[in-house]
PDB file of N, CA and C in Angstrom:
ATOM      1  N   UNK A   1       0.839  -1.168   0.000  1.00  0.00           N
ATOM      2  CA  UNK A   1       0.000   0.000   0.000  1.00  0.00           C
ATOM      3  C   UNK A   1       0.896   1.249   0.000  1.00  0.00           C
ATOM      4  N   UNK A   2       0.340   2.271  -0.780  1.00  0.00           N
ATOM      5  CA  UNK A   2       1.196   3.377  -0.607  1.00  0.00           C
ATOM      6  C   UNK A   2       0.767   4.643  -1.055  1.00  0.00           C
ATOM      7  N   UNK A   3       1.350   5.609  -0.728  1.00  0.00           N
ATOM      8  CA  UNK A   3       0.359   6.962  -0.654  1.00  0.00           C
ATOM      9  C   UNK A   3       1.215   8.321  -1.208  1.00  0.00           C
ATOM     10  N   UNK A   4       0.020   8.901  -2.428  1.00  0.00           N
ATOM     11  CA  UNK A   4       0.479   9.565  -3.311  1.00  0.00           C
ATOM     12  C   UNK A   4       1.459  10.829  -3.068  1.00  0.00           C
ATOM     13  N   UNK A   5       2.260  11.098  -3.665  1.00  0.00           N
ATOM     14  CA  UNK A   5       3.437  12.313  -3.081  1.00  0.00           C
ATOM     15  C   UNK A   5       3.075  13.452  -3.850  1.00  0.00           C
ATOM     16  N   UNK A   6       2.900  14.443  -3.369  1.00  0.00           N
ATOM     17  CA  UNK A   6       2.550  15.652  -4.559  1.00  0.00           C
ATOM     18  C   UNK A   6       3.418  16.030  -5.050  1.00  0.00           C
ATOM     19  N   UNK A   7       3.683  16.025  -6.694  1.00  0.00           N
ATOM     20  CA  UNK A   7       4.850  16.165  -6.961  1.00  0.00           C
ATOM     21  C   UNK A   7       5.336  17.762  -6.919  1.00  0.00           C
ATOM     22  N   UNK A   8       4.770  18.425  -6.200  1.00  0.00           N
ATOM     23  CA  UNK A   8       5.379  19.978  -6.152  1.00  0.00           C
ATOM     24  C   UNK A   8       5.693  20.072  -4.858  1.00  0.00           C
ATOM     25  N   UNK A   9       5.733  19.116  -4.029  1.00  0.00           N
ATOM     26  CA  UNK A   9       6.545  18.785  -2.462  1.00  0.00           C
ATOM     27  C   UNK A   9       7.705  17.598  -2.855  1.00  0.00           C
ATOM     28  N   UNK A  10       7.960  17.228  -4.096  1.00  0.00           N
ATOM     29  CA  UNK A  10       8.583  16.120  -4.616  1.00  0.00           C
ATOM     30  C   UNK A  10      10.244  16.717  -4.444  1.00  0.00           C
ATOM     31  N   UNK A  11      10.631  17.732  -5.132  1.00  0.00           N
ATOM     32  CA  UNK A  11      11.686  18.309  -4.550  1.00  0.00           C
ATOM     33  C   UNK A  11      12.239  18.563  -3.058  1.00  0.00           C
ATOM     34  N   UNK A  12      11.369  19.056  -2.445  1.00  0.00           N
ATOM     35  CA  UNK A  12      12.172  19.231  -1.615  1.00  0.00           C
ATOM     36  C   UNK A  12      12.312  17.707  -0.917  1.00  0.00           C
ATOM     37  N   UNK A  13      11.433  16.984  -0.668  1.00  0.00           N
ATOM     38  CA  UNK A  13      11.536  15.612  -0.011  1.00  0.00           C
ATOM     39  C   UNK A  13      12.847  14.668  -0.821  1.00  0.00           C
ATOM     40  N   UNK A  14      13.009  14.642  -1.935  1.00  0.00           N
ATOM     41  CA  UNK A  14      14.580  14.516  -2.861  1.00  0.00           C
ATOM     42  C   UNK A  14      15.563  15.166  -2.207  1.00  0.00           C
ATOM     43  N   UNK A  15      15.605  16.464  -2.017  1.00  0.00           N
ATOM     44  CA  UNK A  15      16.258  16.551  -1.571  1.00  0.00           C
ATOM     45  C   UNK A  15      17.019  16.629   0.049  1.00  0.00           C
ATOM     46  N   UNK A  16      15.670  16.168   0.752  1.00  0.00           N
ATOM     47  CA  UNK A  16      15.581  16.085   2.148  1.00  0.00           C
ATOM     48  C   UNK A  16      16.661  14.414   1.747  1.00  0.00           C
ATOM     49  N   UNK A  17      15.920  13.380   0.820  1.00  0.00           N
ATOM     50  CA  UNK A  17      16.863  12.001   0.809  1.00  0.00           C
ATOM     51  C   UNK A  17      18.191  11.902   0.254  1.00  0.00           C
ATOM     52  N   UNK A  18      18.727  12.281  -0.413  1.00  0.00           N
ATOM     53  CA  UNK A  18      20.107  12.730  -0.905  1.00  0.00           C
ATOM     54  C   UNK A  18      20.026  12.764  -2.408  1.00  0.00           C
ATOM     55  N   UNK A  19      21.108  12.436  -2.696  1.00  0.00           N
ATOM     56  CA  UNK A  19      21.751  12.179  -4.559  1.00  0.00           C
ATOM     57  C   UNK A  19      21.557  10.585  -5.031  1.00  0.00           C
ATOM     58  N   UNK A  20      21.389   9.902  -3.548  1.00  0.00           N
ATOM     59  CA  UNK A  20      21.849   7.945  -4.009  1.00  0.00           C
ATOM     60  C   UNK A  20      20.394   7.931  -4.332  1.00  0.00           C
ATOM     61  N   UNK A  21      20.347   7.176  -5.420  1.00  0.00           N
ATOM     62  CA  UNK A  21      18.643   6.341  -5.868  1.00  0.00           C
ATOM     63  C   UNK A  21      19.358   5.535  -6.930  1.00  0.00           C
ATOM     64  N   UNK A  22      18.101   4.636  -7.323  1.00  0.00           N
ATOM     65  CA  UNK A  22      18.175   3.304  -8.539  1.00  0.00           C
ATOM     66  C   UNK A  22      17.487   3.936  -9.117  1.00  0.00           C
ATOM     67  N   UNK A  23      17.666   4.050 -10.430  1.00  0.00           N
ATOM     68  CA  UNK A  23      17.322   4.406 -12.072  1.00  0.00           C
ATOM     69  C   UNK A  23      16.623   2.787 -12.432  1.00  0.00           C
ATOM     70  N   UNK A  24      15.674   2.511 -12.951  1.00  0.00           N
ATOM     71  CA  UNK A  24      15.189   1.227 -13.226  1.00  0.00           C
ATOM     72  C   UNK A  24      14.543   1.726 -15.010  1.00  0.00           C
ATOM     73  N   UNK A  25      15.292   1.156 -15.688  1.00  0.00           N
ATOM     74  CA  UNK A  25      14.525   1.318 -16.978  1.00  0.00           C
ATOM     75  C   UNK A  25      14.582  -0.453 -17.372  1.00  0.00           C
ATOM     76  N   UNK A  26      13.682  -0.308 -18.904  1.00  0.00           N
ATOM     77  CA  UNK A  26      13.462  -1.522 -19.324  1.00  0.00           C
ATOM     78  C   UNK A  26      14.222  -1.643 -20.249  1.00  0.00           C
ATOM     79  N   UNK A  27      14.913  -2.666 -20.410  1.00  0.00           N
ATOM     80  CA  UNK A  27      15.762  -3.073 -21.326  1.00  0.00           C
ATOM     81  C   UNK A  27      15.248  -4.385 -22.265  1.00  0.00           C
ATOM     82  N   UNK A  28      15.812  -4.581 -23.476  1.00  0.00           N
ATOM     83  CA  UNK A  28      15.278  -5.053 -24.343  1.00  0.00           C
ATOM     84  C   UNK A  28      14.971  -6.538 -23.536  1.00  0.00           C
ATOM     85  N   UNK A  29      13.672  -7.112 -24.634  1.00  0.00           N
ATOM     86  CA  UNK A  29      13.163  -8.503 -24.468  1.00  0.00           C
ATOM     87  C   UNK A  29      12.675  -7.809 -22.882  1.00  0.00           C
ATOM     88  N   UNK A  30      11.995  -6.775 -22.533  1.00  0.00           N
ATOM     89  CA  UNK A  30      11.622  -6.043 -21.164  1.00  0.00           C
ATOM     90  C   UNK A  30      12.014  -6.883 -20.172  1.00  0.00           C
ATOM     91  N   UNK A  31      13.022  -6.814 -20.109  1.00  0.00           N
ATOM     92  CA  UNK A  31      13.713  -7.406 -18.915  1.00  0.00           C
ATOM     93  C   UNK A  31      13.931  -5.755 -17.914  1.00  0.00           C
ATOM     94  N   UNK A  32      13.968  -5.733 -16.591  1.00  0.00           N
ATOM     95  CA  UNK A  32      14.556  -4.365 -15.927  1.00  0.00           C
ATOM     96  C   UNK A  32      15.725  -4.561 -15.830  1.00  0.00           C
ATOM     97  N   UNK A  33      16.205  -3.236 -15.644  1.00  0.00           N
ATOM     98  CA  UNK A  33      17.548  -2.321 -15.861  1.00  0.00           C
ATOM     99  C   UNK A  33      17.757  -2.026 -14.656  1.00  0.00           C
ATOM    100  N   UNK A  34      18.625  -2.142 -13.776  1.00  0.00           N
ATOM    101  CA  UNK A  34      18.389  -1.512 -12.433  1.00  0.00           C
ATOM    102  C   UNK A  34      20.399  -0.826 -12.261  1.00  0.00           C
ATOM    103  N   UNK A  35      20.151   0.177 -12.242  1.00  0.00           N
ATOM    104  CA  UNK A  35      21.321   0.811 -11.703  1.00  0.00           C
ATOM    105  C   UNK A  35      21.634   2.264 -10.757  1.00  0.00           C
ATOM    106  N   UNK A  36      22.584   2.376 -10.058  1.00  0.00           N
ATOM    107  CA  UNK A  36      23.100   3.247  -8.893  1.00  0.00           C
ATOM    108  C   UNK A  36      22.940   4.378  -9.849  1.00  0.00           C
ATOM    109  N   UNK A  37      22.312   5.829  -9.398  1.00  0.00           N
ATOM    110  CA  UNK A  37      22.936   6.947 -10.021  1.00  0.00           C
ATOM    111  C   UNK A  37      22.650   8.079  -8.620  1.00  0.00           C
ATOM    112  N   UNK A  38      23.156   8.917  -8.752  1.00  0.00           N
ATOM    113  CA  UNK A  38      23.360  10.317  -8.079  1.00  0.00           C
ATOM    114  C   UNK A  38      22.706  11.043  -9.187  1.00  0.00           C
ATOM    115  N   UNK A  39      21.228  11.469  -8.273  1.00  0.00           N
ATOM    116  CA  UNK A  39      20.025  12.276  -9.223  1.00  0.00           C
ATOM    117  C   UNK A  39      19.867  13.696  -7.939  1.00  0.00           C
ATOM    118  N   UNK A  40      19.823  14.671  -8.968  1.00  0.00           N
ATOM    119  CA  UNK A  40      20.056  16.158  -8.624  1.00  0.00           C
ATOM    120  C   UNK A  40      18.423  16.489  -9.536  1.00  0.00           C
ATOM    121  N   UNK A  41      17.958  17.690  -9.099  1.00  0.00           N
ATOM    122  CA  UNK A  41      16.630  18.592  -8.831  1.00  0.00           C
ATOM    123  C   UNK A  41      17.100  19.580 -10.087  1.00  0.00           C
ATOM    124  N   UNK A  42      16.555  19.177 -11.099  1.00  0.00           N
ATOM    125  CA  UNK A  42      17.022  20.534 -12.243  1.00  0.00           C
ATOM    126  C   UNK A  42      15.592  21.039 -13.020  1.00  0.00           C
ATOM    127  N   UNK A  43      15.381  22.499 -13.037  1.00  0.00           N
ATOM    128  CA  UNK A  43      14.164  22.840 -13.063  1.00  0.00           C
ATOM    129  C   UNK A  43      13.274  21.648 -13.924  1.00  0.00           C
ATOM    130  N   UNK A  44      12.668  21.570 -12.479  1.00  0.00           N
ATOM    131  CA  UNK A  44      11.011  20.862 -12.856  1.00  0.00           C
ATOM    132  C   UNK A  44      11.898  18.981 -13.128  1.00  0.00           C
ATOM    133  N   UNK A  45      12.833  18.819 -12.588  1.00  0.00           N
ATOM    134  CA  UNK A  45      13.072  17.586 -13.313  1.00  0.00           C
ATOM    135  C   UNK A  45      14.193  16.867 -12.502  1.00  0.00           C
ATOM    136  N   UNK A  46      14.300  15.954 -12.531  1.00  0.00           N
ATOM    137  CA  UNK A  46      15.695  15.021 -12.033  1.00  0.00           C
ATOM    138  C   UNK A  46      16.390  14.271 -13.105  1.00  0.00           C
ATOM    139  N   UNK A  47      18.121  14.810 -13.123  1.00  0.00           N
ATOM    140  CA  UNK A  47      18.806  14.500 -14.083  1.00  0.00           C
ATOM    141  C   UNK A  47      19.579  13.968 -12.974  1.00  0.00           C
ATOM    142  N   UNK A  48      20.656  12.707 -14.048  1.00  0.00           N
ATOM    143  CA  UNK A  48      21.660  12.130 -13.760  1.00  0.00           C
ATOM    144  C   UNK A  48      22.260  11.537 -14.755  1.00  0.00           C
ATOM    145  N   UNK A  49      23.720  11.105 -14.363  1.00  0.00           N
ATOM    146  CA  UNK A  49      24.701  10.796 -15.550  1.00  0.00           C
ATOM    147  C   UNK A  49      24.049   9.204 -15.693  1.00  0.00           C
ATOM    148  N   UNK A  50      24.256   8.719 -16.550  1.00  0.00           N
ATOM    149  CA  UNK A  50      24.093   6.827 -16.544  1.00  0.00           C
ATOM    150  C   UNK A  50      24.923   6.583 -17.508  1.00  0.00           C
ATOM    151  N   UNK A  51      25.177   5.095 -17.698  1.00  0.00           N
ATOM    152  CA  UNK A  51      25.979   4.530 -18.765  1.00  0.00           C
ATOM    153  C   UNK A  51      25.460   4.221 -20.022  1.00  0.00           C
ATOM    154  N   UNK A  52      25.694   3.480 -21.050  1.00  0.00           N
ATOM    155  CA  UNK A  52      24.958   3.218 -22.425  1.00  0.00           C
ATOM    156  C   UNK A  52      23.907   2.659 -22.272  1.00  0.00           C
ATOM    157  N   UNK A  53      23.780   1.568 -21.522  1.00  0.00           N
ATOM    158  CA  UNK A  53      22.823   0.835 -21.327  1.00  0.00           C
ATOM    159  C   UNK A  53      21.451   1.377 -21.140  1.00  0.00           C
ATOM    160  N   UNK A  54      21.530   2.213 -20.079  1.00  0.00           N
ATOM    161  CA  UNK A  54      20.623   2.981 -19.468  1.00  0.00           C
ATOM    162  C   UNK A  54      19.936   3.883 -20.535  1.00  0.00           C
ATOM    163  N   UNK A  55      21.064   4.766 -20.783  1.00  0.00           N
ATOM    164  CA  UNK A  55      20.497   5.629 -22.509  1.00  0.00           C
ATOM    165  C   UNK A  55      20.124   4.849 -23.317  1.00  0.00           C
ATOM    166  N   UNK A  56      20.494   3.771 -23.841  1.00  0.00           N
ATOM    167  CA  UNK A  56      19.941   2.960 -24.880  1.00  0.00           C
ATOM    168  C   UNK A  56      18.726   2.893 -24.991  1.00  0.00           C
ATOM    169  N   UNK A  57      18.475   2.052 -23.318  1.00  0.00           N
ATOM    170  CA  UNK A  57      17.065   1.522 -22.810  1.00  0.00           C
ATOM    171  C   UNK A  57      16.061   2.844 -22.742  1.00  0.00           C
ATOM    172  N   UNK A  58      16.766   4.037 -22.172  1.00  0.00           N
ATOM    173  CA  UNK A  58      15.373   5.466 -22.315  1.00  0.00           C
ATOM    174  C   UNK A  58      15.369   5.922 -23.780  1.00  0.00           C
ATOM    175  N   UNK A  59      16.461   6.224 -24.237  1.00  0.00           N
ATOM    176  CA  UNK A  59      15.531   6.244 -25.995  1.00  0.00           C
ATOM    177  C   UNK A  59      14.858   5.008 -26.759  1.00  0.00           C
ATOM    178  N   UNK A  60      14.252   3.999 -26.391  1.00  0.00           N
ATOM    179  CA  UNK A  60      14.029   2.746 -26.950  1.00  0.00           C
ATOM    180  C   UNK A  60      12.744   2.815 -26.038  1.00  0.00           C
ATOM    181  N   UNK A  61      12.563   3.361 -24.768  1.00  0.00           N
ATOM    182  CA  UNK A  61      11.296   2.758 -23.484  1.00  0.00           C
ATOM    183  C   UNK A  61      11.676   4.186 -22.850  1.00  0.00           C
ATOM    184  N   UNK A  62      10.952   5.323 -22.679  1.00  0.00           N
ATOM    185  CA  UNK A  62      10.929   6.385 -21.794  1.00  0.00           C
ATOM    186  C   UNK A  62      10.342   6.027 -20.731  1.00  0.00           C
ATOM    187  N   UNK A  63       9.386   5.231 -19.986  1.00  0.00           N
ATOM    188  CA  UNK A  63       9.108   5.354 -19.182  1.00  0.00           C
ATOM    189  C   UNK A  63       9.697   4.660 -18.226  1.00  0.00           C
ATOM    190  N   UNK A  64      10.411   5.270 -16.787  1.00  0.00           N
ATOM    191  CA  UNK A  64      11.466   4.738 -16.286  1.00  0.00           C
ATOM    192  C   UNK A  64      10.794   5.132 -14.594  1.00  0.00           C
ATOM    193  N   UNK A  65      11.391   4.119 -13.587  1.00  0.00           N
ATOM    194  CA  UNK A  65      11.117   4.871 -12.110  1.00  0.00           C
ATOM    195  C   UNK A  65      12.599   5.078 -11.378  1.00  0.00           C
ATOM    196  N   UNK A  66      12.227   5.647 -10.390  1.00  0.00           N
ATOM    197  CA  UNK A  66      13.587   6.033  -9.584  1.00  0.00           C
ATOM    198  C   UNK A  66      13.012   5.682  -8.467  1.00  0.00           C
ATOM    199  N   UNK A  67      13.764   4.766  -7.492  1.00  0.00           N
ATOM    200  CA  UNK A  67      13.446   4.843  -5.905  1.00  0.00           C
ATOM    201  C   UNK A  67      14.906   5.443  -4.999  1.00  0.00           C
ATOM    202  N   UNK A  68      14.366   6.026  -4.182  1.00  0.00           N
ATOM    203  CA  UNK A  68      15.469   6.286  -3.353  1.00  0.00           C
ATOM    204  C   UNK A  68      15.236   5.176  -1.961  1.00  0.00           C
ATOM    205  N   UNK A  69      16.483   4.877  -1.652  1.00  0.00           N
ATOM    206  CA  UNK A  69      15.988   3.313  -0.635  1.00  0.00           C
ATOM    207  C   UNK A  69      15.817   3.546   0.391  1.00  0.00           C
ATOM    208  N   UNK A  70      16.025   4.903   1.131  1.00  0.00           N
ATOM    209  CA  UNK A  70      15.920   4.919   2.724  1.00  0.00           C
ATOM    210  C   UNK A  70      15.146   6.790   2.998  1.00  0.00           C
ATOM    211  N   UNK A  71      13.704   6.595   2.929  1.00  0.00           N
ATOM    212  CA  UNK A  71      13.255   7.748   3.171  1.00  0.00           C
ATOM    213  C   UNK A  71      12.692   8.040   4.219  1.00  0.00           C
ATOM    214  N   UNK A  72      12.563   8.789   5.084  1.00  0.00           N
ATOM    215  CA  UNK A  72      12.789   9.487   6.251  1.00  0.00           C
ATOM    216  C   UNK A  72      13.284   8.453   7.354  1.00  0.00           C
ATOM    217  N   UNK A  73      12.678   7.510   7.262  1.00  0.00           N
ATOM    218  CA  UNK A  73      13.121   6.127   8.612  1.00  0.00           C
ATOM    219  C   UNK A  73      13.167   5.003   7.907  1.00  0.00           C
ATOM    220  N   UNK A  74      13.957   3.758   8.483  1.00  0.00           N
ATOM    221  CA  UNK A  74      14.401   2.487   7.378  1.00  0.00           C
ATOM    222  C   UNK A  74      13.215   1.607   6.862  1.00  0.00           C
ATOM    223  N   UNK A  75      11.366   2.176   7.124  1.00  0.00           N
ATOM    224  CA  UNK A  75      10.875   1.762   6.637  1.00  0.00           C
ATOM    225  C   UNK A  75      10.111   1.662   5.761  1.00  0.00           C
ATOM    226  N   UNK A  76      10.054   2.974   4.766  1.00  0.00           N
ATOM    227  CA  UNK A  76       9.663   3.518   3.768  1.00  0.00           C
ATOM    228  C   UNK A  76      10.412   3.730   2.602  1.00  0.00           C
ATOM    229  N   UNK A  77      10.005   3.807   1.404  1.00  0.00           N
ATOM    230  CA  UNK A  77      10.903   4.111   0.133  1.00  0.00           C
ATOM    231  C   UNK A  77      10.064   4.854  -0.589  1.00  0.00           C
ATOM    232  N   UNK A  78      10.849   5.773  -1.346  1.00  0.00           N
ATOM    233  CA  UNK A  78      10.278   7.068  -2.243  1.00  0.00           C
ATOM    234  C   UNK A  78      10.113   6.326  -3.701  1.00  0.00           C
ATOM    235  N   UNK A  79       9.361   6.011  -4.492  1.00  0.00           N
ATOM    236  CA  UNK A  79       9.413   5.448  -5.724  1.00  0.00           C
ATOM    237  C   UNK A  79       8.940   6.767  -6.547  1.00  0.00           C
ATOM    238  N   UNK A  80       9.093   6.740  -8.004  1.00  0.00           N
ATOM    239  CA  UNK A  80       8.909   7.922  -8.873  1.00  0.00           C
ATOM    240  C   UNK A  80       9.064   7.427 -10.035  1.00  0.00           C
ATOM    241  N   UNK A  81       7.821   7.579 -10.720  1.00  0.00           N
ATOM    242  CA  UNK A  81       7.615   7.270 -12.156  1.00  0.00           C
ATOM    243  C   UNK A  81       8.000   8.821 -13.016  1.00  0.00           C
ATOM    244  N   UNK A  82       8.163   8.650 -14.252  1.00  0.00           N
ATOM    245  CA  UNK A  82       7.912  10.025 -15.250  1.00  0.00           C
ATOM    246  C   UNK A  82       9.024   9.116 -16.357  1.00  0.00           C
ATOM    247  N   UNK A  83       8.443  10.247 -17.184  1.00  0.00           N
ATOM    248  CA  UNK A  83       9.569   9.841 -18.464  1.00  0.00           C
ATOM    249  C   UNK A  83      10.646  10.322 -18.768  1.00  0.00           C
ATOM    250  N   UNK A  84      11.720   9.873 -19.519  1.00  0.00           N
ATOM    251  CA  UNK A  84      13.200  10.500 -19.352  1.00  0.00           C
ATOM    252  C   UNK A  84      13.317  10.514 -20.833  1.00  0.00           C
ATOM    253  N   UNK A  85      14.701  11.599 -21.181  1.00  0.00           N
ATOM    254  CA  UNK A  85      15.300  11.351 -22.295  1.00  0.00           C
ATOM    255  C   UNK A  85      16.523  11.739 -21.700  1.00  0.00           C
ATOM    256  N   UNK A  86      17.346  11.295 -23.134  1.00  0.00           N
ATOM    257  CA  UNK A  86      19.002  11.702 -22.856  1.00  0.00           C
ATOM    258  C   UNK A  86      19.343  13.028 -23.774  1.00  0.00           C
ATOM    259  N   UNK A  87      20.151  13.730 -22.711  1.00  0.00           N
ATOM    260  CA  UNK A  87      20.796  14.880 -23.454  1.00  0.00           C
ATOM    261  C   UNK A  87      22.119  14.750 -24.499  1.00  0.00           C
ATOM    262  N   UNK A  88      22.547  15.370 -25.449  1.00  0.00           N
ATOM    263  CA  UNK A  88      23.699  15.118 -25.856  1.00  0.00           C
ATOM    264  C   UNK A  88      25.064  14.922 -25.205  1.00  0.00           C
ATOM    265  N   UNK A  89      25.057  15.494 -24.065  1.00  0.00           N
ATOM    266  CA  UNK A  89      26.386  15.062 -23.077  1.00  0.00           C
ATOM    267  C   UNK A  89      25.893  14.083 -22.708  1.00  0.00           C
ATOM    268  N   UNK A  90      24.582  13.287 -22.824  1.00  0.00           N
ATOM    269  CA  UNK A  90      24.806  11.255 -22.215  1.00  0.00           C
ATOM    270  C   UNK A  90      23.962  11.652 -20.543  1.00  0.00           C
ATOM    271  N   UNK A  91      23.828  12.806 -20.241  1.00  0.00           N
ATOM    272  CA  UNK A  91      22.819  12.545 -18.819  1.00  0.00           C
ATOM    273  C   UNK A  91      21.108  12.349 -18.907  1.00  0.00           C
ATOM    274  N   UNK A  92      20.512  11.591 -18.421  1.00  0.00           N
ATOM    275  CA  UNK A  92      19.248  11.470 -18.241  1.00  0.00           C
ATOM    276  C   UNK A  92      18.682  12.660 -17.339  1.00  0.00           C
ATOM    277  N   UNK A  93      17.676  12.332 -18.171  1.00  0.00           N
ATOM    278  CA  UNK A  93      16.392  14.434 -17.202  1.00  0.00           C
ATOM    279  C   UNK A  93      15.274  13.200 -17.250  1.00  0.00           C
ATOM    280  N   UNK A  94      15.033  13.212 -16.134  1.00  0.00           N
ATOM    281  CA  UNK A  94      13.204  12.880 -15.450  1.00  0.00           C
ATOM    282  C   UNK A  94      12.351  13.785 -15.497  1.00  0.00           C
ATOM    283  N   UNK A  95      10.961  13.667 -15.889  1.00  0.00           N
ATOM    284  CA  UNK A  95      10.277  14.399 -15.516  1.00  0.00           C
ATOM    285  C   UNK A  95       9.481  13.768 -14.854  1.00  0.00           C
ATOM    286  N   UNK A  96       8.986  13.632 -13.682  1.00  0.00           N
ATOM    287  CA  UNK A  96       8.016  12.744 -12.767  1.00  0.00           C
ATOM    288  C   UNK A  96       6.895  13.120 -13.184  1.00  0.00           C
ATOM    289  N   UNK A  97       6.316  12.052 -12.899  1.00  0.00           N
ATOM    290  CA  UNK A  97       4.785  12.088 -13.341  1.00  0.00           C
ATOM    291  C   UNK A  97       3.953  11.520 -12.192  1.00  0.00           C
ATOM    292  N   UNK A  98       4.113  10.738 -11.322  1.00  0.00           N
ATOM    293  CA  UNK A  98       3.653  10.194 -10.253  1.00  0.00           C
ATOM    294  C   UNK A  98       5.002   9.829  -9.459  1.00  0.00           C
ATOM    295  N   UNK A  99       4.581   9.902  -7.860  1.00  0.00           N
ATOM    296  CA  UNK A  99       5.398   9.781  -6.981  1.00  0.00           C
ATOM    297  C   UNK A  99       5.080   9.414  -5.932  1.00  0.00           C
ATOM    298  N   UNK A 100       4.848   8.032  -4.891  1.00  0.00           N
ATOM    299  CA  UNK A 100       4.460   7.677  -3.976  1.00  0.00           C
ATOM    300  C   UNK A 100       5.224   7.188  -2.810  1.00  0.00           C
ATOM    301  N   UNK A 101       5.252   7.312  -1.549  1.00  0.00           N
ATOM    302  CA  UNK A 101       5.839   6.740  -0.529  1.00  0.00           C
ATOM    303  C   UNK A 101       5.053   5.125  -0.267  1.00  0.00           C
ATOM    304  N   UNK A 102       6.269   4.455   0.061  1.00  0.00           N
ATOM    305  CA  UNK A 102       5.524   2.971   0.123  1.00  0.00           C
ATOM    306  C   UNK A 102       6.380   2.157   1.045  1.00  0.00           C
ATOM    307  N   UNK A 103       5.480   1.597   2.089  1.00  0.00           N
ATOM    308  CA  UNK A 103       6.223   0.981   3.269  1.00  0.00           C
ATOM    309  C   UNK A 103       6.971  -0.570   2.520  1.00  0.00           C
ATOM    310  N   UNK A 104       8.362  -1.116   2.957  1.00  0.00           N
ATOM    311  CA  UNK A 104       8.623  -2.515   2.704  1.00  0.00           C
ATOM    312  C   UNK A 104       7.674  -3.517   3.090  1.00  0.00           C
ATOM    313  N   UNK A 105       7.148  -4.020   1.788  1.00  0.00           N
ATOM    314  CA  UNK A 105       6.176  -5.198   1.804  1.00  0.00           C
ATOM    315  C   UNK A 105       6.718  -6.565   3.030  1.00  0.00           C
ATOM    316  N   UNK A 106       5.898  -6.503   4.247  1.00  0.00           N
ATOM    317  CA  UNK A 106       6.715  -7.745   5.113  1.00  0.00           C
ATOM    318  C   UNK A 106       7.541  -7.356   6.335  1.00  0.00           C
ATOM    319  N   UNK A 107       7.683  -5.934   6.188  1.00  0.00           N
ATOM    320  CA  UNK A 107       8.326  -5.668   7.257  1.00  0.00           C
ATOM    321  C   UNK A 107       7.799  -6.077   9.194  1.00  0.00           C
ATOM    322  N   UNK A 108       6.354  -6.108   9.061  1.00  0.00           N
ATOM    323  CA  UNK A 108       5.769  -7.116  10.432  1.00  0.00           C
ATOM    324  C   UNK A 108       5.610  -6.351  11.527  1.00  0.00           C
ATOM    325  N   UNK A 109       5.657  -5.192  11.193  1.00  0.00           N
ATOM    326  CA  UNK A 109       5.725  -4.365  12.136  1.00  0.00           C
ATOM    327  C   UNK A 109       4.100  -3.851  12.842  1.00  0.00           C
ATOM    328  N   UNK A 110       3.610  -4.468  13.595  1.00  0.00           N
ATOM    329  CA  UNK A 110       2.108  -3.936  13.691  1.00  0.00           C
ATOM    330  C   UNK A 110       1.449  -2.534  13.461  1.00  0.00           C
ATOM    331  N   UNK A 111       3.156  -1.423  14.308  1.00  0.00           N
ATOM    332  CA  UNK A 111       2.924  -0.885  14.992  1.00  0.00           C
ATOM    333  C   UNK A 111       3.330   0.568  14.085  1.00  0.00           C
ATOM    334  N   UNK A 112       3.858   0.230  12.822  1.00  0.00           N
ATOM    335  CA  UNK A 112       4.232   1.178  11.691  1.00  0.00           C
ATOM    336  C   UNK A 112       3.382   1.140  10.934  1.00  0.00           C
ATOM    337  N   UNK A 113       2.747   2.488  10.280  1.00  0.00           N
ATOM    338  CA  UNK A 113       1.692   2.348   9.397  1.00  0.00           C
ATOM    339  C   UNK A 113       2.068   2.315   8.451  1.00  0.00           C
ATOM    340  N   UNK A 114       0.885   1.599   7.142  1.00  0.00           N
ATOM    341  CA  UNK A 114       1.316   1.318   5.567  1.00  0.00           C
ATOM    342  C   UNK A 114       2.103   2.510   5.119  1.00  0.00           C
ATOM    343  N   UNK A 115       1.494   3.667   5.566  1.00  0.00           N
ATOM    344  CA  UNK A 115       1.555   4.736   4.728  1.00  0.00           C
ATOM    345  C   UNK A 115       2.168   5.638   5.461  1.00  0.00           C
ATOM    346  N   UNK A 116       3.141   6.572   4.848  1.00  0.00           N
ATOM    347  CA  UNK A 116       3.724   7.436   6.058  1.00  0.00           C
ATOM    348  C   UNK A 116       3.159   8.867   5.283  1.00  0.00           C
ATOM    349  N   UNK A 117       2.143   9.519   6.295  1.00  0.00           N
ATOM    350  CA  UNK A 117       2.016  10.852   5.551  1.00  0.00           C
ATOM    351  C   UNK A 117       3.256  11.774   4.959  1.00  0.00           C
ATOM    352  N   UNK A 118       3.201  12.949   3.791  1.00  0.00           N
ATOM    353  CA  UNK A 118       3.688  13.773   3.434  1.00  0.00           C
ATOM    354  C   UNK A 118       3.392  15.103   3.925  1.00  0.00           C
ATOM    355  N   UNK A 119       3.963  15.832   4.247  1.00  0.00           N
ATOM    356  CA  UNK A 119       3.551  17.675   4.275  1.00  0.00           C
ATOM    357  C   UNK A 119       3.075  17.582   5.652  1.00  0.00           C
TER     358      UNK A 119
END
């Protein structure tokens, strides 16, 4: 279960979690892509450097998510859909389109709720 992030509070909560997140695009025969990048807040958007693969896979499949793995306490994660392209210097720009906080499925905790409010 998990609960919608407004994406015009989406910045600053990025940047409340740092630069570390997973880039997840689809790669051919849609298999996922999952790799480390350091993603920065550039108007209206989140860019980061990636390797070929990654570019390959967003000009071939734009629609890509980003999670950052540890948001506010170790039991929540920031996930973020939007579509990307690559610039001619080779960095990926996000533009989010949806953005939700979502507790680890299993964690057993009675006493932590699904959902951790925003704002």
């Amino acid at each position: 279960m998990s609960i919608p992030v407004d994406l015009t509070a989406l910045e600053q909560l990025v940047a409340t979690l740092g630069s570390e997140a997973l880039l997840i695009t689809v790669a051919d025969h849609s298999r996922p892509h999952v790799v480390s990048v350091l993603a920065s807040w550039t108007d209206h958007a989140i860019t980061m450097g990636a390797g070929r693969r990654s570019a390959h896979n967003v000009g071939a499949r734009p629609d890509v998510t980003l999670m950052w793995t540890a948001p506010h306490d170790e039991h929540y994660r920031l996930i973020v859909d939007g579509t990307a392209h690559t610039t001619e210097s080779g960095r990926i720009i996000v533009t989010p389109t949806t953005a939700v906080l979502h507790r680890i499925a299993g964690s057993g905790d009675p006493d932590i709720p699904t959902c951790l409010p925003v704002g």
